[in-house]
N, C-alpha and C. Protein backbone atom coordinates (compact mmCIF):
# COMPACT_ATOMS: atom_id res chain seq x y z
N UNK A 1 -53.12 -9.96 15.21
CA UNK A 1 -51.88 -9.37 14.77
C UNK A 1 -50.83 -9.33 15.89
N UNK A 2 -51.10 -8.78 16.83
CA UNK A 2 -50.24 -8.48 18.07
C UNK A 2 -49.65 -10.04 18.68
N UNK A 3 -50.70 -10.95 19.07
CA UNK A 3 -50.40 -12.37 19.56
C UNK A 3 -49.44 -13.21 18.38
N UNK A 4 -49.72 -12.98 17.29
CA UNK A 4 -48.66 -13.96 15.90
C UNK A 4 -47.66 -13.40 15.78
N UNK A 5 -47.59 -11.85 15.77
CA UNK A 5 -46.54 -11.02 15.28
C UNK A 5 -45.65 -11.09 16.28
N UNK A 6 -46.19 -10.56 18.20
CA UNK A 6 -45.46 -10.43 18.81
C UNK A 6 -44.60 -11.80 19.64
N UNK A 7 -44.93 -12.95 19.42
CA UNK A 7 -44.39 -14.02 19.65
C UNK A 7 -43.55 -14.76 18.69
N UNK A 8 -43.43 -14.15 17.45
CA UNK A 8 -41.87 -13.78 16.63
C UNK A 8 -40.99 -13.17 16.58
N UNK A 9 -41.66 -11.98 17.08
CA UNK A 9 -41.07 -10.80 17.67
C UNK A 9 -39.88 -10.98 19.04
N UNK A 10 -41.21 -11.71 19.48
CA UNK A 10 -40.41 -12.17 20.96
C UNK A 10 -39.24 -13.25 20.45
N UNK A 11 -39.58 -14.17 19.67
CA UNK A 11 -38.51 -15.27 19.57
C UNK A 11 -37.03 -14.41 18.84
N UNK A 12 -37.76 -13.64 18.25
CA UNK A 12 -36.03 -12.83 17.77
C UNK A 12 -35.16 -12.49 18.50
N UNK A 13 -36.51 -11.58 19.78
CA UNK A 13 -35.59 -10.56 20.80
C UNK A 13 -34.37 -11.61 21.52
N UNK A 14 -35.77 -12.91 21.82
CA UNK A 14 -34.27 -14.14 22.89
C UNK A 14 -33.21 -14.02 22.12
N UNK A 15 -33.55 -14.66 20.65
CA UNK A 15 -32.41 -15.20 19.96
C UNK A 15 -30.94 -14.03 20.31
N UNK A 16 -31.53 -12.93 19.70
CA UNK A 16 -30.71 -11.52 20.07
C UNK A 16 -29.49 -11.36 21.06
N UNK A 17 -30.89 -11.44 21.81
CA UNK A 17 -30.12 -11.44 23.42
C UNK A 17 -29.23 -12.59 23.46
N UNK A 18 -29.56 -13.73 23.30
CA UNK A 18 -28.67 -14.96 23.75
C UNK A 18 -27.38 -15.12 22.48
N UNK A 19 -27.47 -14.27 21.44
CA UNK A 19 -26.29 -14.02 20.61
C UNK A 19 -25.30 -12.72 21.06
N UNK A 20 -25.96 -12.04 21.83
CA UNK A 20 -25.40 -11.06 22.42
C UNK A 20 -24.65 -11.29 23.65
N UNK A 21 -25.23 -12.27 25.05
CA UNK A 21 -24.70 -12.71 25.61
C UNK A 21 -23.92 -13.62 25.45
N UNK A 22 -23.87 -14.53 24.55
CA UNK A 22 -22.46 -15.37 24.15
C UNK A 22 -21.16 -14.41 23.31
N UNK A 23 -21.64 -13.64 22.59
CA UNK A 23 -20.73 -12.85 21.92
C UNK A 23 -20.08 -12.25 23.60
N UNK A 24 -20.90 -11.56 24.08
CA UNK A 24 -20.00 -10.53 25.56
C UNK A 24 -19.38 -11.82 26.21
N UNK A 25 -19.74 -12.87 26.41
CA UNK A 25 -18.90 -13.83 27.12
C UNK A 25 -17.53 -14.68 26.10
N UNK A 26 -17.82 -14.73 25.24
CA UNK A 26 -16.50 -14.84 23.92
C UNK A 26 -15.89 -13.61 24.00
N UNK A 27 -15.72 -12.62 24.24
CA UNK A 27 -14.92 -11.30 23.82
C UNK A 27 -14.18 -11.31 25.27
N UNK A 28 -15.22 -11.79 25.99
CA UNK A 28 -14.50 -11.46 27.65
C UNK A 28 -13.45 -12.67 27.75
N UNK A 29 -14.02 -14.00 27.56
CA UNK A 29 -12.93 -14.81 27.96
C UNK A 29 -11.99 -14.64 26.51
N UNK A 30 -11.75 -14.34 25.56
CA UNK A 30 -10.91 -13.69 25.19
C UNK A 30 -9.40 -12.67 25.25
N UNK A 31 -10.29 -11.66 26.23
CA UNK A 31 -9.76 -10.64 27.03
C UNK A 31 -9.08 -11.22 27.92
N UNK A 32 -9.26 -12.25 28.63
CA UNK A 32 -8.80 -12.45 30.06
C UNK A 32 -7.51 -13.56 29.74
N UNK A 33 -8.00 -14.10 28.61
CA UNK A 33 -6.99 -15.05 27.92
C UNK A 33 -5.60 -14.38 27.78
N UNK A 34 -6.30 -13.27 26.57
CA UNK A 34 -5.25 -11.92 26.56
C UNK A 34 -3.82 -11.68 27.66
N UNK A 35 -5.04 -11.37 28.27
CA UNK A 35 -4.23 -10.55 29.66
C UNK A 35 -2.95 -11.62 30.20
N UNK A 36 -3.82 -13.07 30.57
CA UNK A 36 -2.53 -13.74 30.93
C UNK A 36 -1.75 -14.18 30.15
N UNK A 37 -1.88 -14.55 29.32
CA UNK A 37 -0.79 -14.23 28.40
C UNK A 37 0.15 -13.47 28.27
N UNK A 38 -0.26 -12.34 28.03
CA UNK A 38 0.80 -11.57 28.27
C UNK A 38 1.52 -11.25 29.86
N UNK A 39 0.94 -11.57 30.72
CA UNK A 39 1.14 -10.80 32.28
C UNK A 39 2.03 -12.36 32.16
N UNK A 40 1.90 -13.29 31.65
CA UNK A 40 2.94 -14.31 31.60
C UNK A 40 4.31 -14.72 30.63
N UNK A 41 4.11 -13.87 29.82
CA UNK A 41 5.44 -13.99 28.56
C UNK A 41 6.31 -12.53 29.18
N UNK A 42 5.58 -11.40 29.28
CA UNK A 42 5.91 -9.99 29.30
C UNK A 42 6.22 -9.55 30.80
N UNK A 43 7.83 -9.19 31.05
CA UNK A 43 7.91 -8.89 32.49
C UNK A 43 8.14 -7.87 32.68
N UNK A 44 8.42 -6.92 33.43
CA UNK A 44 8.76 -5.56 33.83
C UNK A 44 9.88 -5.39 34.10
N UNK A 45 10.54 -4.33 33.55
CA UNK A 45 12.09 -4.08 34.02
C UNK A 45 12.07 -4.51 35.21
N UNK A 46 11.62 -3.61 36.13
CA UNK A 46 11.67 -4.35 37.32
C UNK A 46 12.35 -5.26 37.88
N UNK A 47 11.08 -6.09 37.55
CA UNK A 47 11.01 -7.60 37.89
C UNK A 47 12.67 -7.89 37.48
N UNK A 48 12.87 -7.93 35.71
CA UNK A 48 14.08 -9.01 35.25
C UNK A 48 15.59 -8.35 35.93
N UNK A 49 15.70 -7.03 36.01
CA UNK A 49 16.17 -6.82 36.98
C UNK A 49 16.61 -7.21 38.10
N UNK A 50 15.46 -7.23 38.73
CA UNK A 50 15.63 -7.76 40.38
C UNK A 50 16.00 -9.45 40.49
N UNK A 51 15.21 -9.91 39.26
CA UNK A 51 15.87 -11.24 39.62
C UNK A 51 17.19 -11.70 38.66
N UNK A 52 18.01 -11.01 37.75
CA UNK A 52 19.50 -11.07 37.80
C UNK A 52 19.86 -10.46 39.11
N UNK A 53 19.32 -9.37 39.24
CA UNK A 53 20.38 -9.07 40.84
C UNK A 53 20.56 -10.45 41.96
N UNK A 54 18.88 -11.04 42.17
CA UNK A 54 18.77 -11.81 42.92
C UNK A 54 20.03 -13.08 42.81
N UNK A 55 19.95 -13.44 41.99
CA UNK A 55 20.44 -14.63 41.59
C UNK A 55 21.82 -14.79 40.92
N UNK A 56 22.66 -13.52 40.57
CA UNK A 56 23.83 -12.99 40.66
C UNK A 56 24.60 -13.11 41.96
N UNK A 57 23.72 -11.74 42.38
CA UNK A 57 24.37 -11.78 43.56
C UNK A 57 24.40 -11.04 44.95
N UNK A 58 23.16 -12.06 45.57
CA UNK A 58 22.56 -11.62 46.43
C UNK A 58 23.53 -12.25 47.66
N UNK A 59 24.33 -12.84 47.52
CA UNK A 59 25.05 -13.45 48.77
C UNK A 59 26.54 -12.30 48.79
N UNK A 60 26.30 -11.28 48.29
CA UNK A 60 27.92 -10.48 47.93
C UNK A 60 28.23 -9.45 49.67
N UNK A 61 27.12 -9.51 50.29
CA UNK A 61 27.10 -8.64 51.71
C UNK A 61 26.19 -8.05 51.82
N UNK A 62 26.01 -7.43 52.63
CA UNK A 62 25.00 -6.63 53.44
C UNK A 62 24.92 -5.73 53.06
N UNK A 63 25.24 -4.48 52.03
CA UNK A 63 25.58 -2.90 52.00
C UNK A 63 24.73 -3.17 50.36
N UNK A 64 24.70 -4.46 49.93
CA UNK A 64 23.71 -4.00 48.71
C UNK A 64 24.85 -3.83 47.48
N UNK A 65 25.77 -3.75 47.29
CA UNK A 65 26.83 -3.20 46.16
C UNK A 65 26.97 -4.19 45.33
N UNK A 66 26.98 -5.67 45.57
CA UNK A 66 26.83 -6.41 44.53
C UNK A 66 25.49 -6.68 43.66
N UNK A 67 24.56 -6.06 44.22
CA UNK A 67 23.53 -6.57 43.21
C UNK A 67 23.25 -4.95 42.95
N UNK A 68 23.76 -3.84 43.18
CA UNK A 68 23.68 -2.69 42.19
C UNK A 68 24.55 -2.58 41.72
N UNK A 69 25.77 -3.40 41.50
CA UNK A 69 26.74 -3.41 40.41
C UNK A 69 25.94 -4.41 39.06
N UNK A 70 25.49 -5.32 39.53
CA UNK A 70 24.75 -6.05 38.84
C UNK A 70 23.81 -5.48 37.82
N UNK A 71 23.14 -4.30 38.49
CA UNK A 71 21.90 -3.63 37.79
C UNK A 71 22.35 -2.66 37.06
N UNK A 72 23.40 -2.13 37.30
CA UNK A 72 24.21 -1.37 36.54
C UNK A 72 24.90 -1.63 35.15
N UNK A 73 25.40 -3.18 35.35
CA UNK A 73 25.91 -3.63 34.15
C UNK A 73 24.79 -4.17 32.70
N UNK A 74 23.94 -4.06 33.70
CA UNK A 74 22.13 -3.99 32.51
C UNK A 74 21.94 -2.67 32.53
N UNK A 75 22.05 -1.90 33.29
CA UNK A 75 21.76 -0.01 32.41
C UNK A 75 22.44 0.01 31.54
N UNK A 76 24.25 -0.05 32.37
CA UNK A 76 25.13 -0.13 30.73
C UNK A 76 24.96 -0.55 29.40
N UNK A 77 24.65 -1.96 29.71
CA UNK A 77 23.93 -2.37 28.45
C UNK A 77 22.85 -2.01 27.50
N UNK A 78 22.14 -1.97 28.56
CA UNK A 78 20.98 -1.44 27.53
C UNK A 78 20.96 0.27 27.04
N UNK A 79 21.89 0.94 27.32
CA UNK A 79 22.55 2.33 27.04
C UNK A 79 23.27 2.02 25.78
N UNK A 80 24.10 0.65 25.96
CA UNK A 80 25.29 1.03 24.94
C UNK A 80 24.16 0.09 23.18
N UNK A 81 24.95 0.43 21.61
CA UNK A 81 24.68 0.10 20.53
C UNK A 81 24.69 -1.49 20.29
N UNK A 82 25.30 -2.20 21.19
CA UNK A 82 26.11 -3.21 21.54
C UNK A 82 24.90 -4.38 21.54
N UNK A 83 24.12 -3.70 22.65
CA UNK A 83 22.88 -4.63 23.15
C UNK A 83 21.62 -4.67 23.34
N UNK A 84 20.79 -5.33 23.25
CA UNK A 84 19.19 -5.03 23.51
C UNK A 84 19.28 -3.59 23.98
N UNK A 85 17.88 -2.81 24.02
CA UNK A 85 17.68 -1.46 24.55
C UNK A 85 16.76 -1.92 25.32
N UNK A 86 16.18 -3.28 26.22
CA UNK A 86 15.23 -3.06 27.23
C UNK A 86 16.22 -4.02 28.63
N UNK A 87 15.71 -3.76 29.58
CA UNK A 87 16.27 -4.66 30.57
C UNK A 87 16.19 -5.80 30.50
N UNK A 88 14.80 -6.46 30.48
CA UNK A 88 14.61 -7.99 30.11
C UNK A 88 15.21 -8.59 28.96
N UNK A 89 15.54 -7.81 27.89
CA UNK A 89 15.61 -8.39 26.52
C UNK A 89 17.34 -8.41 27.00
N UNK A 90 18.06 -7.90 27.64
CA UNK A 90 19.03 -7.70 28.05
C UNK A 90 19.75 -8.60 29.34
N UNK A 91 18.62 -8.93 29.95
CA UNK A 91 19.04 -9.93 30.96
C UNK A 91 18.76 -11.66 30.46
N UNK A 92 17.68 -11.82 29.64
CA UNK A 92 17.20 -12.82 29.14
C UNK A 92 18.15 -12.77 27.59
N UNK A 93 19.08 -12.43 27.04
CA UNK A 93 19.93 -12.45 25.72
C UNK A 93 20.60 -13.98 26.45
N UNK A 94 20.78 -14.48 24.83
CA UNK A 94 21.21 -16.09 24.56
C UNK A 94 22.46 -15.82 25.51
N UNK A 95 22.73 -16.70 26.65
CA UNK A 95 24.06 -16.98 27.10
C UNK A 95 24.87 -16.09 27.73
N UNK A 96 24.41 -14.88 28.18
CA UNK A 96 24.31 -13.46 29.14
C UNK A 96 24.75 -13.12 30.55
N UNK A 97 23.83 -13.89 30.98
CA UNK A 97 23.92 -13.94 32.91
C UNK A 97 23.76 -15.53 32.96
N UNK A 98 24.53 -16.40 33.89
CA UNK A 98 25.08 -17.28 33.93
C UNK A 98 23.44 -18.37 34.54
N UNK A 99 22.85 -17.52 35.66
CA UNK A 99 21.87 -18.23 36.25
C UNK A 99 20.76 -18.34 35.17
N UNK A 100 20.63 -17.95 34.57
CA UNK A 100 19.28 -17.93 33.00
C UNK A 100 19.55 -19.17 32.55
N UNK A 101 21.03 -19.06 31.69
CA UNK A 101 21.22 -20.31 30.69
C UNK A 101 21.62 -21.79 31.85
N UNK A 102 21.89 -21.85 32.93
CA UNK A 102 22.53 -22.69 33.27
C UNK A 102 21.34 -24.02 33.66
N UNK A 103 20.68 -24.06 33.21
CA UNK A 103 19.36 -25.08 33.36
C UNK A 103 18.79 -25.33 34.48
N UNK A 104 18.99 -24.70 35.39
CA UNK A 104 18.41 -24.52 37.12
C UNK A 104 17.27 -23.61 37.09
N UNK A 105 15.85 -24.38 37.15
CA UNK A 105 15.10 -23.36 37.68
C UNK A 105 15.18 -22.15 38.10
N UNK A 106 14.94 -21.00 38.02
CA UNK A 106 14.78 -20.09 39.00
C UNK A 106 13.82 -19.92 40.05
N UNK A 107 14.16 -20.45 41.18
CA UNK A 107 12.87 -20.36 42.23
C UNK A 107 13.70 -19.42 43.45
N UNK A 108 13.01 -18.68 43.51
CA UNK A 108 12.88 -17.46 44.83
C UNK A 108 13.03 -18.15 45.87
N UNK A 109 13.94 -18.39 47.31
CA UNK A 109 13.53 -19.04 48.03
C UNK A 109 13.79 -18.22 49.25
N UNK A 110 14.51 -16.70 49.04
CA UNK A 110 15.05 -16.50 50.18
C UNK A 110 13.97 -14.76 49.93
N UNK A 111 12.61 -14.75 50.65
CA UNK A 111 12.44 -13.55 50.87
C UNK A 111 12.93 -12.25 50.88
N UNK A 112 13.45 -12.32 52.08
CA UNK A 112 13.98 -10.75 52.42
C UNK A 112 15.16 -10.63 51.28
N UNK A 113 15.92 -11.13 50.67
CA UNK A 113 16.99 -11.17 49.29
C UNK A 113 16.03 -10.54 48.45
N UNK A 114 15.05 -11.45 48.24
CA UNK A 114 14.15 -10.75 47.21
C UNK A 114 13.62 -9.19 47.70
N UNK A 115 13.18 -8.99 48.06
CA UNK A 115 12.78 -7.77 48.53
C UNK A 115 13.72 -7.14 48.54
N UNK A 116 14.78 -6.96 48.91
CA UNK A 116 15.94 -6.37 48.70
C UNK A 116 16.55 -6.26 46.96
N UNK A 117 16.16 -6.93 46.35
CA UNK A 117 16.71 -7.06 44.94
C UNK A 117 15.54 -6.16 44.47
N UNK A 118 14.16 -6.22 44.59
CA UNK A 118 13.26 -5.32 43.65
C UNK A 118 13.35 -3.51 44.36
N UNK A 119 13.80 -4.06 45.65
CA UNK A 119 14.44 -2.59 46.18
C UNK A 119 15.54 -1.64 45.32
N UNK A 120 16.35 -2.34 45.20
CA UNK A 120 17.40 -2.10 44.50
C UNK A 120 17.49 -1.65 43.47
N UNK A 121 16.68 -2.70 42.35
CA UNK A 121 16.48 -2.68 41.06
C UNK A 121 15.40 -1.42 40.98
N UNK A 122 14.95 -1.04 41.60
CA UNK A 122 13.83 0.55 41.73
C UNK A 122 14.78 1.11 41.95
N UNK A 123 15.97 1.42 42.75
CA UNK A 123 16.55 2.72 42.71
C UNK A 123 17.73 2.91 41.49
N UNK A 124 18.00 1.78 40.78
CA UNK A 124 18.97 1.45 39.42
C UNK A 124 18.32 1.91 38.65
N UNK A 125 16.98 1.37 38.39
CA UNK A 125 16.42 2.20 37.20
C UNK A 125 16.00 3.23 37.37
N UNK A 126 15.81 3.74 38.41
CA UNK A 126 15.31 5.26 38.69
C UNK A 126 16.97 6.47 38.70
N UNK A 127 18.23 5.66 38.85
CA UNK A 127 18.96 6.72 38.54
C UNK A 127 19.51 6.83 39.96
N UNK A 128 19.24 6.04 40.27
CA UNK A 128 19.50 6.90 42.31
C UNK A 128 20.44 6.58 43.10
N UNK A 129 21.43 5.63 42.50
CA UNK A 129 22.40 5.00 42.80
C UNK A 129 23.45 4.67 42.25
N UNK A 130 24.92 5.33 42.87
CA UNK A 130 26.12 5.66 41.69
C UNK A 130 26.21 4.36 41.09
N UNK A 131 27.19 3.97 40.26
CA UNK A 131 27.57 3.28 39.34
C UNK A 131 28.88 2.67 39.84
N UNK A 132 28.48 1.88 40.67
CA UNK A 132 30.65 1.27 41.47
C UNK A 132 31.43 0.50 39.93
N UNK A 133 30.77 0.30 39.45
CA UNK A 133 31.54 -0.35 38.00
C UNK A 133 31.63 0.28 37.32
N UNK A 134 31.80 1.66 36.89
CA UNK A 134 32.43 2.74 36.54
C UNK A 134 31.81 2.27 34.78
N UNK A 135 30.76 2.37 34.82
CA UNK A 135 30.37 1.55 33.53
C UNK A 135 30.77 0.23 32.46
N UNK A 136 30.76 -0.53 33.35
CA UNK A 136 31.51 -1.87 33.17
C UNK A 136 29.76 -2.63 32.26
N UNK A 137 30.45 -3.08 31.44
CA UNK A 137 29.23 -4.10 30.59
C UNK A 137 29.27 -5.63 30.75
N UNK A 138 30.30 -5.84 31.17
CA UNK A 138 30.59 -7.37 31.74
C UNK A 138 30.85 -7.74 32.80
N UNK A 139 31.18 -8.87 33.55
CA UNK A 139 31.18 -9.33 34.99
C UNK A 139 31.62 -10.77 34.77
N UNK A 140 32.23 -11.43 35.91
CA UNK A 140 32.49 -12.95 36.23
C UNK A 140 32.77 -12.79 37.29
N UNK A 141 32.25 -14.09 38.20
CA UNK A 141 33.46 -14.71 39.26
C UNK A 141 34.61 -14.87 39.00
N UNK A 142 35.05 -14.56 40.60
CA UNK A 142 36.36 -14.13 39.98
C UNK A 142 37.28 -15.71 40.27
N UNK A 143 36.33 -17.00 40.22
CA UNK A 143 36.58 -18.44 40.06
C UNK A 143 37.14 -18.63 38.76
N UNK A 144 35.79 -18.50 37.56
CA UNK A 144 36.20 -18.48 36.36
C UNK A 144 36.92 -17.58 35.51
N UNK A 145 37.26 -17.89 34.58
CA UNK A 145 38.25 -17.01 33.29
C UNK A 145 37.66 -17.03 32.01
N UNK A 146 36.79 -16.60 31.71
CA UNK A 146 35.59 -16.54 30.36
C UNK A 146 36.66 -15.86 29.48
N UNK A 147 36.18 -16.59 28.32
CA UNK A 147 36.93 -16.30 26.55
C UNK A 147 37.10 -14.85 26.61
N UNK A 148 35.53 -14.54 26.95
CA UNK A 148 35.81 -12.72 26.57
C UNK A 148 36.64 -11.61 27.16
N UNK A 149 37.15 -12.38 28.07
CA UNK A 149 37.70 -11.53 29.09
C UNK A 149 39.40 -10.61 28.01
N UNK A 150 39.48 -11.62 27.14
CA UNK A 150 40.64 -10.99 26.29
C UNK A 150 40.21 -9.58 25.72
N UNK A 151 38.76 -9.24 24.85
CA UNK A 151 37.93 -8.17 24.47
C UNK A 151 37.65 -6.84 25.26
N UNK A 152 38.09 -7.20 26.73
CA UNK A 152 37.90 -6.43 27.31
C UNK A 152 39.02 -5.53 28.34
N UNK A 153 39.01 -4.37 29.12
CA UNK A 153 39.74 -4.12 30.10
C UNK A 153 38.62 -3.99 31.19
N UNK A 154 39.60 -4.16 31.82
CA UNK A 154 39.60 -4.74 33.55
C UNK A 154 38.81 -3.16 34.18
N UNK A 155 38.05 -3.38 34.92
CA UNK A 155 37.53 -2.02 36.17
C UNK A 155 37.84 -2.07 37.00
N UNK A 156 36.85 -2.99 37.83
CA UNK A 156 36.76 -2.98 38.97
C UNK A 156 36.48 -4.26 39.53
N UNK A 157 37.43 -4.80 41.37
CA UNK A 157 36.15 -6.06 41.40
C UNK A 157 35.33 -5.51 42.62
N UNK A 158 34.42 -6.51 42.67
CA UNK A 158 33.62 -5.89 43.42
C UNK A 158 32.88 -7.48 44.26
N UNK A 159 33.07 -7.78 45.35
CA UNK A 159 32.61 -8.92 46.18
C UNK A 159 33.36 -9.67 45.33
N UNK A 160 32.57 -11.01 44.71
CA UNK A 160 33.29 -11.59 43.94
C UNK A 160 33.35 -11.96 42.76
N UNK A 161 33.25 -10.59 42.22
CA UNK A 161 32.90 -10.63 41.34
C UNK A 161 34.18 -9.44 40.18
N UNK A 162 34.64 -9.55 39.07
CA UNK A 162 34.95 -8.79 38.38
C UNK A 162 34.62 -8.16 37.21
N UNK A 163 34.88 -6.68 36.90
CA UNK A 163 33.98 -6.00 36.15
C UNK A 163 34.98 -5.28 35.04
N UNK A 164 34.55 -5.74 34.11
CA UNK A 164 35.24 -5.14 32.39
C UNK A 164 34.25 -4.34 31.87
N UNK A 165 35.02 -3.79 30.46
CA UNK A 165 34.41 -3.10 29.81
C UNK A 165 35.10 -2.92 28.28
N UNK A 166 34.48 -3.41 27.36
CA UNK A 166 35.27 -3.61 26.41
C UNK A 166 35.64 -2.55 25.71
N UNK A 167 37.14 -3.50 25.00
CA UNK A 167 37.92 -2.56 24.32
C UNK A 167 37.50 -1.78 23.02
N UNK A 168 37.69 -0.46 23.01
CA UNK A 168 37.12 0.47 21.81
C UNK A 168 37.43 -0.10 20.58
């Protein structure tokens, strides 16, 4: 009884086990699939933040004011009825910030800029740093003359940059 029974017994337990261990290894690489996925579509205020600041306008001087005017005009936004309510969905909107749509890679190349932009973008979203664009929702160089600029009144400029806010 014991020798017939338990060597069916036994062949179940493998089977078991080795359906159990492929199931935990399917659920896991699953999981991990998961994860990057998302840790690759899904960014952090933060982050989209820091890199409009970066890439706006990180060449505006030394004191930091152009790329927290920058981060500001994404609080505004995402404050006002107007526009996305998250930062990313707000920095990444169709045709928005000029460096997104303009078909140039975005590649990081200048360190300490960067570090300085996720600096920044931490004290914007945390509240910790006035508002020099007096709540301005738009911006240009002050090279170009964009359509919208009729929609709006004038603030402030700031490096080289100018800051509206549209009309009620």
């Amino acid at each position: 009884w014991f020798a017939g029974g338990g060597s069916d017994m036994e062949r179940e337990g493998i089977q078991k086990m080795r359906l159990a261990f492929f199931l935990f290894h399917l659920i896991f690489a699953v999981i991990v699939l998961y994860i990057n996925v998302v840790k690759a579509d899904v960014r952090s205020d933060l982050y989209c933040m820091a890199e409009a600041m970066y890439f706006e306008a990180r060449g505006e001087g030394g004191n930091g004011i152009g790329e927290v005017s920058v981060g500001h005009v994404i609080m505004n936004r995402v404050r006002s009825d107007l526009y996305p309510n998250s930062v990313c969905e707000v920095v990444y909107q169709r045709k928005q910030f000029s460096y997104f749509w303009d078909g140039k890679p975005e590649v990081i190349r200048d360190r300490r800029s960067w570090r300085r932009a996720i600096h920044l973008s931490a004290l914007v979203l945390k509240g910790r740093v006035y508002d020099p664009t007096h709540g301005a929702t738009h911006y240009h160089a002050y090279y170009v003359r964009p359509r919208w600029v009729e929609q709006c009144h004038y603030i402030v400029s700031i490096g080289s940059h100018l800051f509206y806010r549209l009309k009620s």
